[in-house]
PDB file of N, CA and C in Angstrom:
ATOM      1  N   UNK A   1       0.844  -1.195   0.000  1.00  0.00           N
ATOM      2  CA  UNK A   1       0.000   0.000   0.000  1.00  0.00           C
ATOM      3  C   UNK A   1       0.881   1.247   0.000  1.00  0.00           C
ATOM      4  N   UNK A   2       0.155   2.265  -0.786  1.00  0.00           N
ATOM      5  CA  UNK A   2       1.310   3.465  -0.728  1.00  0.00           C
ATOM      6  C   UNK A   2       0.479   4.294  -0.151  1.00  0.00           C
ATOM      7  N   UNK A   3       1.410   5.268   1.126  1.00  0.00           N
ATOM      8  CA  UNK A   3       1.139   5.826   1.528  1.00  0.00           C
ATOM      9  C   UNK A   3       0.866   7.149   1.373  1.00  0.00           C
ATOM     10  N   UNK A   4      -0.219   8.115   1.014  1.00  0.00           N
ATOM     11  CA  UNK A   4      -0.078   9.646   0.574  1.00  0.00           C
ATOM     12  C   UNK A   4       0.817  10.823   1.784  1.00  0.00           C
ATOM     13  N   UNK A   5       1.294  11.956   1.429  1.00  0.00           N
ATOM     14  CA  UNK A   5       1.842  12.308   2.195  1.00  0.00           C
ATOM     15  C   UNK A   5       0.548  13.432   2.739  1.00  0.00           C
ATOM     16  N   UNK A   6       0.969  13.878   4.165  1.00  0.00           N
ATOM     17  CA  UNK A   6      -0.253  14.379   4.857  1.00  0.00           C
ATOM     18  C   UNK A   6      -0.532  15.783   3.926  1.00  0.00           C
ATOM     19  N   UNK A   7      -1.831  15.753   3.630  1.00  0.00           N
ATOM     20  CA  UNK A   7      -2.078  17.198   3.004  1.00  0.00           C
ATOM     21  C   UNK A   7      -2.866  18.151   3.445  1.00  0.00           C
ATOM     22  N   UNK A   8      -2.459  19.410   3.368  1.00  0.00           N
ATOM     23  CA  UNK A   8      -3.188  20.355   4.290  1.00  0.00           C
ATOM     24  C   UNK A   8      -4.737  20.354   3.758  1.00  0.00           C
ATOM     25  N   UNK A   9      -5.675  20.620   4.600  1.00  0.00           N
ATOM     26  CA  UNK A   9      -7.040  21.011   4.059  1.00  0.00           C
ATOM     27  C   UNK A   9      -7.394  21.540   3.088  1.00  0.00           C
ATOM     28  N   UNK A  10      -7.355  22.747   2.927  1.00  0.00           N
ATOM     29  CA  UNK A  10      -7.209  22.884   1.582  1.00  0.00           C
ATOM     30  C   UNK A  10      -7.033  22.201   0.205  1.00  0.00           C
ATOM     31  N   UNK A  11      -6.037  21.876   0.250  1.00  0.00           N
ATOM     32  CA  UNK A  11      -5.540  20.576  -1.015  1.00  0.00           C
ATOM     33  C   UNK A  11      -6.474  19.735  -0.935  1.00  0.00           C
ATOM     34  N   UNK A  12      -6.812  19.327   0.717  1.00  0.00           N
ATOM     35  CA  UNK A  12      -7.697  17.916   0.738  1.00  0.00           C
ATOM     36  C   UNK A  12      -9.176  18.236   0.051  1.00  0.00           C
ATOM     37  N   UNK A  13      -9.736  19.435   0.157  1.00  0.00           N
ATOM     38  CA  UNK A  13     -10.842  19.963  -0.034  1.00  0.00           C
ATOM     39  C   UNK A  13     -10.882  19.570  -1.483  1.00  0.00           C
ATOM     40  N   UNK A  14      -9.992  19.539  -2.369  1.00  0.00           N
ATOM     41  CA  UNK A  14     -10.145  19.937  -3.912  1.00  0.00           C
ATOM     42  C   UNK A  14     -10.104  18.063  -3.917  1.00  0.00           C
ATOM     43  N   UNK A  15      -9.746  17.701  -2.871  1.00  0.00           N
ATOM     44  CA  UNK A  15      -9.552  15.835  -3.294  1.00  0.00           C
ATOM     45  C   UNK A  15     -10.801  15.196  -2.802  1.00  0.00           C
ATOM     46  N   UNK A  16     -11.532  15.412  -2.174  1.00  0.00           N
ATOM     47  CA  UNK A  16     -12.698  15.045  -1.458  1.00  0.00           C
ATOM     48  C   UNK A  16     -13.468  14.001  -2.487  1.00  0.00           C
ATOM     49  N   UNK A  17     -13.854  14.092  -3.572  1.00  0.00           N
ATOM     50  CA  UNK A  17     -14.979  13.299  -4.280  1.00  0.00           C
ATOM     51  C   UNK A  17     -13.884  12.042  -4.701  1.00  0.00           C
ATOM     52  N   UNK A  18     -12.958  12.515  -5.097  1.00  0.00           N
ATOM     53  CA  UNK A  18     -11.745  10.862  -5.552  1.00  0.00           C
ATOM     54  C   UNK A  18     -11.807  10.570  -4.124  1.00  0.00           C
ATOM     55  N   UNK A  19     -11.510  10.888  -3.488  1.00  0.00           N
ATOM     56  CA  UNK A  19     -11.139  10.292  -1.736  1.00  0.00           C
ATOM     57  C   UNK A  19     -12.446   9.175  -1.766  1.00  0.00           C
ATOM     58  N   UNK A  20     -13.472   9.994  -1.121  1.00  0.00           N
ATOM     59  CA  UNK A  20     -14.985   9.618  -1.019  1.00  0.00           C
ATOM     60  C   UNK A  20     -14.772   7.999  -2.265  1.00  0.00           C
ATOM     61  N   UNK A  21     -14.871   8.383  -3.503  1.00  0.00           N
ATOM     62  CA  UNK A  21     -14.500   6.982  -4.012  1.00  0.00           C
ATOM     63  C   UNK A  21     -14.016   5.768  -3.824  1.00  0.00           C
ATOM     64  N   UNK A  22     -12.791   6.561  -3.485  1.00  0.00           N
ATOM     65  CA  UNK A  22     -11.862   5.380  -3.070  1.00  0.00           C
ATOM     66  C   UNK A  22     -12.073   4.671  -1.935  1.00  0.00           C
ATOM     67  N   UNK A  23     -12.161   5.957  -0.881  1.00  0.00           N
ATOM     68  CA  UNK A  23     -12.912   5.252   0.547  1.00  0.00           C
ATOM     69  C   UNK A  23     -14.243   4.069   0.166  1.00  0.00           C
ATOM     70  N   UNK A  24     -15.080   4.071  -0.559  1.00  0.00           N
ATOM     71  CA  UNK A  24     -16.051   3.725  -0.617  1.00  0.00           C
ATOM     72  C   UNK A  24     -16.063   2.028  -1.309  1.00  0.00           C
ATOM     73  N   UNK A  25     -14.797   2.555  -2.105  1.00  0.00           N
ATOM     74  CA  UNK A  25     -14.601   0.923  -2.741  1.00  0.00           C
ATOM     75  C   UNK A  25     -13.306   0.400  -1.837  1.00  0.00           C
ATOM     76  N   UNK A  26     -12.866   1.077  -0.846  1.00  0.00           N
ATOM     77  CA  UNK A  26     -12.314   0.109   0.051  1.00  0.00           C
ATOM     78  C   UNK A  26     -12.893  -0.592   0.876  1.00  0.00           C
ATOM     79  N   UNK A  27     -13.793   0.600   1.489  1.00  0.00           N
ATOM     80  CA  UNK A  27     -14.671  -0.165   2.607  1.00  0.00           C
ATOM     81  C   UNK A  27     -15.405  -1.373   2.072  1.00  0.00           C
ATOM     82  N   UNK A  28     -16.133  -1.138   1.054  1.00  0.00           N
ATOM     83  CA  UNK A  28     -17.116  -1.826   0.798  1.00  0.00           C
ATOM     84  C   UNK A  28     -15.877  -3.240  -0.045  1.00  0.00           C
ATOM     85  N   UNK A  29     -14.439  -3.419  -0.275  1.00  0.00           N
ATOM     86  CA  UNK A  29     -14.048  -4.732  -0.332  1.00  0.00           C
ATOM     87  C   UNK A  29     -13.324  -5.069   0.673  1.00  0.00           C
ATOM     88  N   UNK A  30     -13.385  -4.295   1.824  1.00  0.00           N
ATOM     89  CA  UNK A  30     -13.205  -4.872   3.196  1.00  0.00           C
ATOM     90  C   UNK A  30     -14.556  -5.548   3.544  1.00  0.00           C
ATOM     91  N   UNK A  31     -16.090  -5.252   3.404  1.00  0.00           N
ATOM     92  CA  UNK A  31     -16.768  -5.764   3.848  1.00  0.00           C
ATOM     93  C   UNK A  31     -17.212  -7.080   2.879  1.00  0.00           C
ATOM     94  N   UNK A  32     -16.537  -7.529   1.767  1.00  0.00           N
ATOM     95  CA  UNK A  32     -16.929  -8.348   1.074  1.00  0.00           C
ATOM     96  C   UNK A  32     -15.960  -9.613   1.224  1.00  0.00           C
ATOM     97  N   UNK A  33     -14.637  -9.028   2.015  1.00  0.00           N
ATOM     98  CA  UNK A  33     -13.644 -10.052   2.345  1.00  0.00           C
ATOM     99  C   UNK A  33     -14.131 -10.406   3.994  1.00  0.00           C
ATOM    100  N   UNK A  34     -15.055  -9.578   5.090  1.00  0.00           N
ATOM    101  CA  UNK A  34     -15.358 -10.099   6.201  1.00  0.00           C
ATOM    102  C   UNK A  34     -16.394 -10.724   5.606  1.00  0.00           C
ATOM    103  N   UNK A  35     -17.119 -11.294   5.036  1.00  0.00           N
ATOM    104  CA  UNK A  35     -18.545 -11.467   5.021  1.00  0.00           C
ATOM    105  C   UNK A  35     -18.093 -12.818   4.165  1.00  0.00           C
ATOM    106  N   UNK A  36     -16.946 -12.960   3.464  1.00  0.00           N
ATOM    107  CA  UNK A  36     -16.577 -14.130   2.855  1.00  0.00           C
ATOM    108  C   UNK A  36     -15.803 -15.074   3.906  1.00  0.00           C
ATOM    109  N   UNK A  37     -15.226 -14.342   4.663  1.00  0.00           N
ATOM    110  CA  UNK A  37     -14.386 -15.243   5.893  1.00  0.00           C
ATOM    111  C   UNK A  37     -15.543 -15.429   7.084  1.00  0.00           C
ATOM    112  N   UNK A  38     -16.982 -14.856   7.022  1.00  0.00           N
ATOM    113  CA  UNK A  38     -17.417 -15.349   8.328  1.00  0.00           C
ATOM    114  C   UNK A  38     -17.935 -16.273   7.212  1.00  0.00           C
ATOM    115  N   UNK A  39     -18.525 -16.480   6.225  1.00  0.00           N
ATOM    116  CA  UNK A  39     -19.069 -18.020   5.736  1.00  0.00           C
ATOM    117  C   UNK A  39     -18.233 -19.151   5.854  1.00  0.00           C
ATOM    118  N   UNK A  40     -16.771 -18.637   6.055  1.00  0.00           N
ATOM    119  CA  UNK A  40     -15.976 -20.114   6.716  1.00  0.00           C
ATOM    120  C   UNK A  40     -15.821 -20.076   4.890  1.00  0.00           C
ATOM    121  N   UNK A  41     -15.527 -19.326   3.953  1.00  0.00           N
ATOM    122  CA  UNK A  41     -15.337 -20.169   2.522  1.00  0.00           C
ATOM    123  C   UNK A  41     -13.869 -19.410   2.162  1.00  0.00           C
ATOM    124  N   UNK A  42     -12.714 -20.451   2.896  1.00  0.00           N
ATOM    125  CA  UNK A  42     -11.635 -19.575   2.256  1.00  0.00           C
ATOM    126  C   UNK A  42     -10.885 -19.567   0.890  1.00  0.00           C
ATOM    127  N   UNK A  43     -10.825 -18.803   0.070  1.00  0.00           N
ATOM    128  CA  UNK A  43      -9.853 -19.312  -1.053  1.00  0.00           C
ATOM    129  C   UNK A  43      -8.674 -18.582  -1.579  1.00  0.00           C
ATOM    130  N   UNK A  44      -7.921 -18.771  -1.804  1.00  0.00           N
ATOM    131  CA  UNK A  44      -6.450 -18.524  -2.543  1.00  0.00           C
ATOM    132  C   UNK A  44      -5.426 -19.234  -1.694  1.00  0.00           C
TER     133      UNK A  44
END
């Protein structure tokens, strides 16, 4: 994972809707990798 370097508000303000994205398709394949490990179905 690469890490971004800390950005002042501002900057962050103009990044908000890519952020929001990204946040959104992380969370949501974090919740598709818990929801596959509580069915007990592991694979790779």
């Amino acid at each position: 994972m690469c890490q971004l370097p800390f950005q002042p508000l501002e900057s962050l303000a103009t990044r908000i809707p890519t952020l929001q994205k990204r946040i959104v398709r992380i969370i949501s394949q974090e919740l598709r990798n818990e929801q596959s490990g509580l069915m007990g179905a592991p694979h790779g």
